[in-house]
Each structure stands twice: as C-alpha cells, then as structure tokens.
PDB file of N, CA and C in Angstrom:
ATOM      1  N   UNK A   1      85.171  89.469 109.945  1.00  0.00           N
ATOM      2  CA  UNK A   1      85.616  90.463 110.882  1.00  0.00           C
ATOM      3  C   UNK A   1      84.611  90.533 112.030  1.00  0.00           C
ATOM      4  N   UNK A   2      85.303  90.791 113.329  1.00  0.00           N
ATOM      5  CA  UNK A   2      84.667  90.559 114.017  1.00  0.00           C
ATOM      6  C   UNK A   2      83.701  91.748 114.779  1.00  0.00           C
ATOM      7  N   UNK A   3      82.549  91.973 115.111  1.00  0.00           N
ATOM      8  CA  UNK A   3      81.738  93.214 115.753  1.00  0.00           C
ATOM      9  C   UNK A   3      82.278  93.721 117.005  1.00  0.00           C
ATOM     10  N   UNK A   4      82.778  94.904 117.377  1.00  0.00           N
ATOM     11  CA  UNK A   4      82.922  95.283 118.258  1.00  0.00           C
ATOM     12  C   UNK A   4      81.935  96.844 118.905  1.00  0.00           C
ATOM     13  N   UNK A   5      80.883  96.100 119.251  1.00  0.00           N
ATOM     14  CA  UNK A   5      79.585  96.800 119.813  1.00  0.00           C
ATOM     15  C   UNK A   5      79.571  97.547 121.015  1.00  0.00           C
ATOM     16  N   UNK A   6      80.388  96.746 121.743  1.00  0.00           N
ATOM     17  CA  UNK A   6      80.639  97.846 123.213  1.00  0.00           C
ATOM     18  C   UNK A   6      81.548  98.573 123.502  1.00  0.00           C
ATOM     19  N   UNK A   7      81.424  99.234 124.383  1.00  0.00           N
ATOM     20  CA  UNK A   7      82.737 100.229 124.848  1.00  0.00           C
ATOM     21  C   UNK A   7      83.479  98.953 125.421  1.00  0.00           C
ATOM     22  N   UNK A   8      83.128  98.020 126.322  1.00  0.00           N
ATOM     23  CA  UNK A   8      83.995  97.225 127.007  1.00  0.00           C
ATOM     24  C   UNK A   8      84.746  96.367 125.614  1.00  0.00           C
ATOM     25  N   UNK A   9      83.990  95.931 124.782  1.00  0.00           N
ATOM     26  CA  UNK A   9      84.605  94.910 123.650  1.00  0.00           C
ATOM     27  C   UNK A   9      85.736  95.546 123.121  1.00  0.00           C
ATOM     28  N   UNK A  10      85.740  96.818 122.628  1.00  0.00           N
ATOM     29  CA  UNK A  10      86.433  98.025 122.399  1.00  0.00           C
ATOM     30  C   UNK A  10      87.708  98.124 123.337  1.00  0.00           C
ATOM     31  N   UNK A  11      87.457  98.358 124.539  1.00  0.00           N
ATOM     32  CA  UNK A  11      88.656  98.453 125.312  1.00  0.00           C
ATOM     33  C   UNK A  11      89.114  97.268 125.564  1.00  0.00           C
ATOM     34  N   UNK A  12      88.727  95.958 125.271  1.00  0.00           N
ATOM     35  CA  UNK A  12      89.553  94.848 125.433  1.00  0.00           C
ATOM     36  C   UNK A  12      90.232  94.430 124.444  1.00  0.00           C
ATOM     37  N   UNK A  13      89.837  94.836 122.902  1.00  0.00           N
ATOM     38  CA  UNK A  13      90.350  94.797 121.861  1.00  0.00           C
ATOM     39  C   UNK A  13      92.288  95.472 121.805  1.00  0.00           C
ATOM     40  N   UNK A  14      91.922  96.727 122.199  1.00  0.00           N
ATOM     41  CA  UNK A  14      93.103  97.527 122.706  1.00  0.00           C
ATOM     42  C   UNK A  14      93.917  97.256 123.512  1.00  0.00           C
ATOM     43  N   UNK A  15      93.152  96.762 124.725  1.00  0.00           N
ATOM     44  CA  UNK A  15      94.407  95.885 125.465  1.00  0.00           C
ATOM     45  C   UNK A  15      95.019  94.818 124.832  1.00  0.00           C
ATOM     46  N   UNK A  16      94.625  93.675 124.411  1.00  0.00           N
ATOM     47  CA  UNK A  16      95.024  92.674 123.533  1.00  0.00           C
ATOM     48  C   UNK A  16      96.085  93.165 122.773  1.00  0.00           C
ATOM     49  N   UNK A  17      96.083  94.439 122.369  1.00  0.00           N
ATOM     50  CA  UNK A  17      97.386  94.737 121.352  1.00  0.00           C
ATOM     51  C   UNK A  17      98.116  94.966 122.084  1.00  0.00           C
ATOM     52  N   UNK A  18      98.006  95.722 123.499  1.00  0.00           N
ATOM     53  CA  UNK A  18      99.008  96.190 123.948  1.00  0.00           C
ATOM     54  C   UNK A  18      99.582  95.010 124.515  1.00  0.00           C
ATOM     55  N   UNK A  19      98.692  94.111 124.496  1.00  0.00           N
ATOM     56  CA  UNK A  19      99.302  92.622 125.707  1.00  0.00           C
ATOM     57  C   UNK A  19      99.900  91.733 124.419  1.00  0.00           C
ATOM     58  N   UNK A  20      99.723  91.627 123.271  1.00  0.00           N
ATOM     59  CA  UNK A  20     100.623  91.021 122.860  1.00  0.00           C
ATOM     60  C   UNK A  20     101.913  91.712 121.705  1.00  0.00           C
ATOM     61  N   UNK A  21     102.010  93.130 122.369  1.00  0.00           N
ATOM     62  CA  UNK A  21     103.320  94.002 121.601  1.00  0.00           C
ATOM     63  C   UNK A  21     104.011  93.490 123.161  1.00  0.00           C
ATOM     64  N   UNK A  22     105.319  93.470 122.322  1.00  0.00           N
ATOM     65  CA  UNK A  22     106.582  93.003 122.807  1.00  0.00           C
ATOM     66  C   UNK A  22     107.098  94.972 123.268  1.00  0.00           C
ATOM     67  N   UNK A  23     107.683  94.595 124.525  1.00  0.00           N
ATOM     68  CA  UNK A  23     108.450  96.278 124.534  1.00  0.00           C
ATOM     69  C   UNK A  23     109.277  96.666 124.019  1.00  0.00           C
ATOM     70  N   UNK A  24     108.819  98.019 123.831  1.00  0.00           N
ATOM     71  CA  UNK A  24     109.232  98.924 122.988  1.00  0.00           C
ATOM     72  C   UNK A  24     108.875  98.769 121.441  1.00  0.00           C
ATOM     73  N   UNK A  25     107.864  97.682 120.860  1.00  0.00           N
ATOM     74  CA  UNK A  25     107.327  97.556 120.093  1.00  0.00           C
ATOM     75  C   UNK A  25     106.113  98.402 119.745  1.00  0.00           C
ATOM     76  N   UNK A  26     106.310  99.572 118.512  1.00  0.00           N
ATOM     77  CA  UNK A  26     105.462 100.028 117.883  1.00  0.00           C
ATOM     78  C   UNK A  26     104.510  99.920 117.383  1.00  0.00           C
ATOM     79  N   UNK A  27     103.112 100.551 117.137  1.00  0.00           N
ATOM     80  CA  UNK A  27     102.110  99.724 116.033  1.00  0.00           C
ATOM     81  C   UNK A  27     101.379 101.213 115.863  1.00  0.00           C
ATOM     82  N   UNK A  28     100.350 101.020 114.460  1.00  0.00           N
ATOM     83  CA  UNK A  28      99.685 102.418 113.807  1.00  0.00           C
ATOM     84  C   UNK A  28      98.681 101.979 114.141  1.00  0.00           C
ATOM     85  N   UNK A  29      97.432 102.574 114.946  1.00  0.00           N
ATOM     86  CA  UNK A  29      95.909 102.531 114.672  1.00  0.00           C
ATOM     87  C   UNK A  29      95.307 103.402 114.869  1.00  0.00           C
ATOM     88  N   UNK A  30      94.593 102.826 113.293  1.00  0.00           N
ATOM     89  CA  UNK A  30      93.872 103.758 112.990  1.00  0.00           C
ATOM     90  C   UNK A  30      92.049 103.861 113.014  1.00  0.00           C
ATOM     91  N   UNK A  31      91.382 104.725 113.257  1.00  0.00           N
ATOM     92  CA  UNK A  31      89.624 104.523 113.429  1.00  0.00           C
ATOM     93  C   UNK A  31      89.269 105.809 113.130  1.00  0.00           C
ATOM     94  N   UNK A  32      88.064 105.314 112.376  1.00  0.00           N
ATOM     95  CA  UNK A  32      87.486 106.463 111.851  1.00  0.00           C
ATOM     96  C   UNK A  32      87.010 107.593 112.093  1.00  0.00           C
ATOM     97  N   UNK A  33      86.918 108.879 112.049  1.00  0.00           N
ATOM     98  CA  UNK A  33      86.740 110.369 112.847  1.00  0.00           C
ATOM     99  C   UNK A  33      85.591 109.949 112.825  1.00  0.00           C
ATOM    100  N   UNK A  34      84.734 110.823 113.856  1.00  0.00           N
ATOM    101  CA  UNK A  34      83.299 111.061 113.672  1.00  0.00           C
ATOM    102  C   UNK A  34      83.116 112.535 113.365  1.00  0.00           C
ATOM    103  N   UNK A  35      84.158 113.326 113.435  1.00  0.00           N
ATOM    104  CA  UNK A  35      84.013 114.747 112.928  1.00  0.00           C
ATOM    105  C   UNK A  35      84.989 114.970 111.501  1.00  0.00           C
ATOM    106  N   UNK A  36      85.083 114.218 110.473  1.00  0.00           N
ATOM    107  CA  UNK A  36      85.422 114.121 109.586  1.00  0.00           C
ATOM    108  C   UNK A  36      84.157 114.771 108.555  1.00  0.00           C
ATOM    109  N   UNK A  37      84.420 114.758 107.440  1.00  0.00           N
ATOM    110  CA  UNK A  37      83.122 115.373 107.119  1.00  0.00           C
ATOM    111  C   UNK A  37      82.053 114.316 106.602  1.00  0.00           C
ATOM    112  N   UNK A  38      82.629 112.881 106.718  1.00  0.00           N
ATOM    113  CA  UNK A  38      81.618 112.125 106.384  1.00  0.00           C
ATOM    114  C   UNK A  38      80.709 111.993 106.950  1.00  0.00           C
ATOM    115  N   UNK A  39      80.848 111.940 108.273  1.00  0.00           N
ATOM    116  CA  UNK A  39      80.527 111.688 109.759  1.00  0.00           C
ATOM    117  C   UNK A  39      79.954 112.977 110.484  1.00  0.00           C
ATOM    118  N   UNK A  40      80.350 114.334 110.128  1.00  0.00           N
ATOM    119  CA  UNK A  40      80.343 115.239 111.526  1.00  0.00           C
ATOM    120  C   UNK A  40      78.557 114.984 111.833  1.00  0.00           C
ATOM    121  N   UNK A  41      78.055 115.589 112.880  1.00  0.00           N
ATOM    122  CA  UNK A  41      76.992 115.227 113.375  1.00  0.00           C
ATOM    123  C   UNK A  41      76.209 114.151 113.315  1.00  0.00           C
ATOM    124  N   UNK A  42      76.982 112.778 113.075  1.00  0.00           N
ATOM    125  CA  UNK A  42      76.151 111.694 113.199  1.00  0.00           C
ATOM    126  C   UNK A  42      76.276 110.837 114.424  1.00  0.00           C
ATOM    127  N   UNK A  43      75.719 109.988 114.331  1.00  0.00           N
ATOM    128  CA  UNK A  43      75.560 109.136 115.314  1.00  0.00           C
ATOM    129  C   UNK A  43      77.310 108.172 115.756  1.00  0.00           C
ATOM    130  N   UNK A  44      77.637 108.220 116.651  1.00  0.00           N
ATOM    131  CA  UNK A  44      78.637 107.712 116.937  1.00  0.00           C
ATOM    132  C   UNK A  44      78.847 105.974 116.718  1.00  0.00           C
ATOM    133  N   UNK A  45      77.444 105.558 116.796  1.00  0.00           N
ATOM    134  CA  UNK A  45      77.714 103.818 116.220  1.00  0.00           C
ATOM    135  C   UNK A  45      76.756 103.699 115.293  1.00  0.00           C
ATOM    136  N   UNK A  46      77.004 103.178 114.401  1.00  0.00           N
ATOM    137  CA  UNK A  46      76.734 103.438 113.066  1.00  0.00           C
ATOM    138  C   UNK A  46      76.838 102.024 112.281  1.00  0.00           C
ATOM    139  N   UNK A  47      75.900 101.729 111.417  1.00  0.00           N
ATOM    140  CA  UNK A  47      75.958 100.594 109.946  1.00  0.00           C
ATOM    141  C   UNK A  47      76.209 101.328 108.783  1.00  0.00           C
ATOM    142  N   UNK A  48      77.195 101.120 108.707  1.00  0.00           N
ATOM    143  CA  UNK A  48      77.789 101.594 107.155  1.00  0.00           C
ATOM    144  C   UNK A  48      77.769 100.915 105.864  1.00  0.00           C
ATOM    145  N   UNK A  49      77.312 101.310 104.886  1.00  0.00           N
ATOM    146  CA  UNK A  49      77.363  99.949 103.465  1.00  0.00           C
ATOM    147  C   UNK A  49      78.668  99.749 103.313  1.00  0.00           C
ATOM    148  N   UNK A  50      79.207  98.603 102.558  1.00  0.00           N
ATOM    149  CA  UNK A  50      80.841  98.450 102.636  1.00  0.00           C
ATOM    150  C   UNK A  50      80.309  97.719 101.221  1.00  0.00           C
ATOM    151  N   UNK A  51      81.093  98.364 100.152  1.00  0.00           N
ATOM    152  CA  UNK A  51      81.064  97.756  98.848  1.00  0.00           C
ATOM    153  C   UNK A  51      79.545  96.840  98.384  1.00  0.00           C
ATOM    154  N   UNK A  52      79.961  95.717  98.015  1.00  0.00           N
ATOM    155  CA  UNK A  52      78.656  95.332  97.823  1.00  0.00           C
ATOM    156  C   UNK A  52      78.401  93.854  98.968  1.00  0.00           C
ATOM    157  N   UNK A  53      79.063  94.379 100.005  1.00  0.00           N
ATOM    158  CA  UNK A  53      79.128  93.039 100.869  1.00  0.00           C
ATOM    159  C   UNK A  53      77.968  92.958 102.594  1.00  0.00           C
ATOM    160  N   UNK A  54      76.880  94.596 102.396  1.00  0.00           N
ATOM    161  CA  UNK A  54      75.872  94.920 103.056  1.00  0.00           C
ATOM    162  C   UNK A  54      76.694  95.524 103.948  1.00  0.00           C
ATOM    163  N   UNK A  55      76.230  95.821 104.686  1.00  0.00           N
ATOM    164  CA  UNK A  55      76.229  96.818 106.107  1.00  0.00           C
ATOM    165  C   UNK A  55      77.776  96.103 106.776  1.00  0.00           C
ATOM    166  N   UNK A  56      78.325  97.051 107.453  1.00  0.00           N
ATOM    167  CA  UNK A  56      79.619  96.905 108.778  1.00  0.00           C
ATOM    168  C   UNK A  56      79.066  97.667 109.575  1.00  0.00           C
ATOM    169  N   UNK A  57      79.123  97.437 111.518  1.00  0.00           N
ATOM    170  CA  UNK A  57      78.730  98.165 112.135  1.00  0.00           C
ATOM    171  C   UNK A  57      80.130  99.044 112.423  1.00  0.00           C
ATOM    172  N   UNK A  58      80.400  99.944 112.660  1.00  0.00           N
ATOM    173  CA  UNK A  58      81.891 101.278 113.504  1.00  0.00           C
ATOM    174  C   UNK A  58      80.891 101.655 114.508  1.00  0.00           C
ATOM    175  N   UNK A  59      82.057 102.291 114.764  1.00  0.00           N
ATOM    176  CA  UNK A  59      82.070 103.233 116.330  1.00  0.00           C
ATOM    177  C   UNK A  59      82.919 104.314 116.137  1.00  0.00           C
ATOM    178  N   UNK A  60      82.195 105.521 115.578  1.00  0.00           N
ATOM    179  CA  UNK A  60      83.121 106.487 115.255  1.00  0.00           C
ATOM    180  C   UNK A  60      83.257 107.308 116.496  1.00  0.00           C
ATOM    181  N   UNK A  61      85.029 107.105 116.790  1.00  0.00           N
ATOM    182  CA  UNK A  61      85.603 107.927 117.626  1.00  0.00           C
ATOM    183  C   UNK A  61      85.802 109.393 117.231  1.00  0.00           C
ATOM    184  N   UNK A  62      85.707 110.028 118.599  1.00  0.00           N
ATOM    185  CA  UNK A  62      86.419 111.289 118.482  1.00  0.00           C
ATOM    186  C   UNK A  62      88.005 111.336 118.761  1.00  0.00           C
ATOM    187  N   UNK A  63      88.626 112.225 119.000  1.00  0.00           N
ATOM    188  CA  UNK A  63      90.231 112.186 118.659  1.00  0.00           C
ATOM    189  C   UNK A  63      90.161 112.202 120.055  1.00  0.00           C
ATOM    190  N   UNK A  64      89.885 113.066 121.234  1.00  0.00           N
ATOM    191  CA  UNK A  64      90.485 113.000 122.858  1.00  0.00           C
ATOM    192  C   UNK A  64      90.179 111.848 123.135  1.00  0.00           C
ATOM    193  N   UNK A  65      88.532 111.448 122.759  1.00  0.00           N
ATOM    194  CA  UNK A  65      88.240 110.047 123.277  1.00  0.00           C
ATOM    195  C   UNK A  65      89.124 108.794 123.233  1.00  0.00           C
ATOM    196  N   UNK A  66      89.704 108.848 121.886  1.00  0.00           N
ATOM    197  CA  UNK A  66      90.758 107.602 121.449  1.00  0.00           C
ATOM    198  C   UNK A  66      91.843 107.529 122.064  1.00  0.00           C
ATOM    199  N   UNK A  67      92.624 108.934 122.319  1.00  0.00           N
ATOM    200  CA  UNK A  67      93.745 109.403 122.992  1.00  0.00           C
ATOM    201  C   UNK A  67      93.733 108.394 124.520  1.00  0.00           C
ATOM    202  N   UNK A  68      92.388 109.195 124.921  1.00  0.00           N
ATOM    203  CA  UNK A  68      92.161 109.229 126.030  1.00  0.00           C
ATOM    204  C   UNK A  68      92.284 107.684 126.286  1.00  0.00           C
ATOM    205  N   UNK A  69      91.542 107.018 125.556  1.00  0.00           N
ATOM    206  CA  UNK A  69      91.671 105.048 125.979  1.00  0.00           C
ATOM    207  C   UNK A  69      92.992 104.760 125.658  1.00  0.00           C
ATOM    208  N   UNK A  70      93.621 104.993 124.371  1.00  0.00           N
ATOM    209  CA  UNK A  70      95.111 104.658 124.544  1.00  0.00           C
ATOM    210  C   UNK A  70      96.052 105.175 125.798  1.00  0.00           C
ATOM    211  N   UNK A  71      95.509 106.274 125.994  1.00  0.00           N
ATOM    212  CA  UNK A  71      96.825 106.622 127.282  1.00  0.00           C
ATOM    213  C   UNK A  71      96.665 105.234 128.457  1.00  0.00           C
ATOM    214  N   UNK A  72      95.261 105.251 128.620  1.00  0.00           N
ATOM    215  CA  UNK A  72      94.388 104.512 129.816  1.00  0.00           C
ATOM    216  C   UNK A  72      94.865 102.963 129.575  1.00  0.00           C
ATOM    217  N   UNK A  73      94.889 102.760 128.486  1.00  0.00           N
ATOM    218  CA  UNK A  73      96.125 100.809 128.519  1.00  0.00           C
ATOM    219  C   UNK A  73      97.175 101.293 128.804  1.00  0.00           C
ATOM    220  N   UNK A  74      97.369 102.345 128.557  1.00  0.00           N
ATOM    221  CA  UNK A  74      99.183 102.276 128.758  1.00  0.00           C
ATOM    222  C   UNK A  74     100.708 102.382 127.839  1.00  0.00           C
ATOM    223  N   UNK A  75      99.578 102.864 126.494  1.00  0.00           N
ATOM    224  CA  UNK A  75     100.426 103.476 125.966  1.00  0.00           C
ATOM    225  C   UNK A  75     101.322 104.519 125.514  1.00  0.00           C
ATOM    226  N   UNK A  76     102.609 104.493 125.139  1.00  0.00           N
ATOM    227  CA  UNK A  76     102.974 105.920 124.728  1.00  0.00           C
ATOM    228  C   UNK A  76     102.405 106.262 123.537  1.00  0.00           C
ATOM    229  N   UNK A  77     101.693 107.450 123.489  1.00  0.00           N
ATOM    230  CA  UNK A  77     101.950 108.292 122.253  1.00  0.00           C
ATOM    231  C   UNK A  77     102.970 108.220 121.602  1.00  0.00           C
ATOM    232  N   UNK A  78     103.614 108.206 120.592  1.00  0.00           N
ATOM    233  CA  UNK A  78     104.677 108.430 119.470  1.00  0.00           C
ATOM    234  C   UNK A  78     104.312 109.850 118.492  1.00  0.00           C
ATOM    235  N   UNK A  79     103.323 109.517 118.010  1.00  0.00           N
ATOM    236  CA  UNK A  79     102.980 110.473 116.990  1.00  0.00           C
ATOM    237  C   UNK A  79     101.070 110.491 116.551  1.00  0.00           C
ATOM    238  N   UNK A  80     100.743 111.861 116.022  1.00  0.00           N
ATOM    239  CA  UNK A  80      99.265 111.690 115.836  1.00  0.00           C
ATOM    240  C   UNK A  80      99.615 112.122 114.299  1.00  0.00           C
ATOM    241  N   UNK A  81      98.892 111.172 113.299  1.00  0.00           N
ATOM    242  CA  UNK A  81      98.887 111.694 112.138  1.00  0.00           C
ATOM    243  C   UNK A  81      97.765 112.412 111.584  1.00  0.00           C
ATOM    244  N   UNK A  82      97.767 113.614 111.297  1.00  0.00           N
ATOM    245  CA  UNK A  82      96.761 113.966 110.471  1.00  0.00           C
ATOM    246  C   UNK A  82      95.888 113.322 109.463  1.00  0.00           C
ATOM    247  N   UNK A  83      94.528 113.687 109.421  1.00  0.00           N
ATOM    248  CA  UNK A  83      93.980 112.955 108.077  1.00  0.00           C
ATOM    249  C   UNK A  83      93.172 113.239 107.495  1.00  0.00           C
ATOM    250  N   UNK A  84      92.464 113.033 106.776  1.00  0.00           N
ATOM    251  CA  UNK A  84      90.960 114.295 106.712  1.00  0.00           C
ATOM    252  C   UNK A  84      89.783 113.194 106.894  1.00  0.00           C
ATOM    253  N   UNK A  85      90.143 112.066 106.980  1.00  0.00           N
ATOM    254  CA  UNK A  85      89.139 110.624 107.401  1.00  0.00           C
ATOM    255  C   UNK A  85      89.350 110.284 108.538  1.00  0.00           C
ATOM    256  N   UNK A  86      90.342 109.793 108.866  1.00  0.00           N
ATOM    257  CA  UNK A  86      90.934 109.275 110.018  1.00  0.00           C
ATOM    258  C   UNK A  86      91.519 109.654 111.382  1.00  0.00           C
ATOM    259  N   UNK A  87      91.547 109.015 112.279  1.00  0.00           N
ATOM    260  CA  UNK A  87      92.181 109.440 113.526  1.00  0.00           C
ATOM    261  C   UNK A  87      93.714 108.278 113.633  1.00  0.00           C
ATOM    262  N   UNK A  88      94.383 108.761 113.452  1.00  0.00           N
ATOM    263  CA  UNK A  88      95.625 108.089 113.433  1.00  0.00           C
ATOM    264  C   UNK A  88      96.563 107.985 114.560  1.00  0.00           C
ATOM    265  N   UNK A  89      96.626 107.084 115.119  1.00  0.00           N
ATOM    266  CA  UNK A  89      98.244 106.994 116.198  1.00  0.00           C
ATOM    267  C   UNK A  89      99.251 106.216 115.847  1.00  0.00           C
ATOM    268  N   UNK A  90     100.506 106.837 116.011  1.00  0.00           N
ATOM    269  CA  UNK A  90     101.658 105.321 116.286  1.00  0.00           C
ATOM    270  C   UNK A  90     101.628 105.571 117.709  1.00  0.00           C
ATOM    271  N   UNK A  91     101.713 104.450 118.258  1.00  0.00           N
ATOM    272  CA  UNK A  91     101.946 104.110 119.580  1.00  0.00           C
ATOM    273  C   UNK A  91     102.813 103.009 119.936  1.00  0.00           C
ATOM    274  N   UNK A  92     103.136 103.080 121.290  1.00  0.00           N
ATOM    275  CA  UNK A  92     104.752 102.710 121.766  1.00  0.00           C
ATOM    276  C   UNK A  92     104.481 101.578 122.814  1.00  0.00           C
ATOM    277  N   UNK A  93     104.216 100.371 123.188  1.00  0.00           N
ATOM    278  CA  UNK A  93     104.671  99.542 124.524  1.00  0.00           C
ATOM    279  C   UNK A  93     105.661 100.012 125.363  1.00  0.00           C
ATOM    280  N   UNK A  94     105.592 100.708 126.764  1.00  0.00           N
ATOM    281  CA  UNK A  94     106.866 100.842 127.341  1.00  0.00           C
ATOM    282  C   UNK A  94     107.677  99.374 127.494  1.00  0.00           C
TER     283      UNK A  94
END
C-alpha cells in the first residue's frame, strides 16, 4: 500500500477516483476521524501499529476538512454515514 504523506498526494489520490468514476457513478470513502475517541487530541499524521506487520503512516481527517476536499474535486455528496471510527461518504460523479 501505498504512503500518502502530503496534502497534495492526498488530493491527487481523490481526484484519480473522481477521474476514473464513470458519470453518475457512485463510490463509499471512507478515512479515519481524528476526533473519534481513538484519536481525539492527537496528532493529525500519525504511525500507527497495524497487526503484526509494524507501523502504517494515516492522516487523520476531520469531517469539514474531508467534506470540504470532496466538494473541491467535484463531487456530489449522496450521503454521510455515521460511525464512531470513521468518517464516511457515498459520493456521486456528476
């Protein structure tokens, strides 16, 4: 899996989905809260242990922030799912 360290790597990642959904093609993504309770007051980029396979780096989003870059490619909102981990969207290709 691949590291996504920057804000720019990040927002090109996102475009990529939106550039290869077909319109009106749906998709769920999902990223981890940073105000969840695993997370609240920590550091927003972060090495996490992952099983017994060492460290993953995240980038724990906040919920406007995520919103906020999905609107900014160009997507529709559909729906926000609740979670008590997660920040969840379905989102829409016009």
């Amino acid at each position: 899996m691949a590291k996504i360290e920057t804000e720019n790597k990040r927002k090109l990642a996102v475009k990529e989905l939106y550039r290869i959904l077909k319109s009106g093609a749906k998709a769920e993504i999902e990223v981890w809260d940073r105000n969840s309770k695993w997370f609240k007051n920590k550091p927003k980029e972060k090495y996490i242990s992952w099983r017994d396979k060492g460290k993953r780096y995240y980038y724990l989003y906040e919920k406007g922030e995520f919103l906020d870059l999905l609107k900014k490619i160009g997507f529709k909102i559909v729906k926000f799912i609740p979670d008590k981990f997660n920040i969840i969207f379905i989102v829409q290709k016009p």
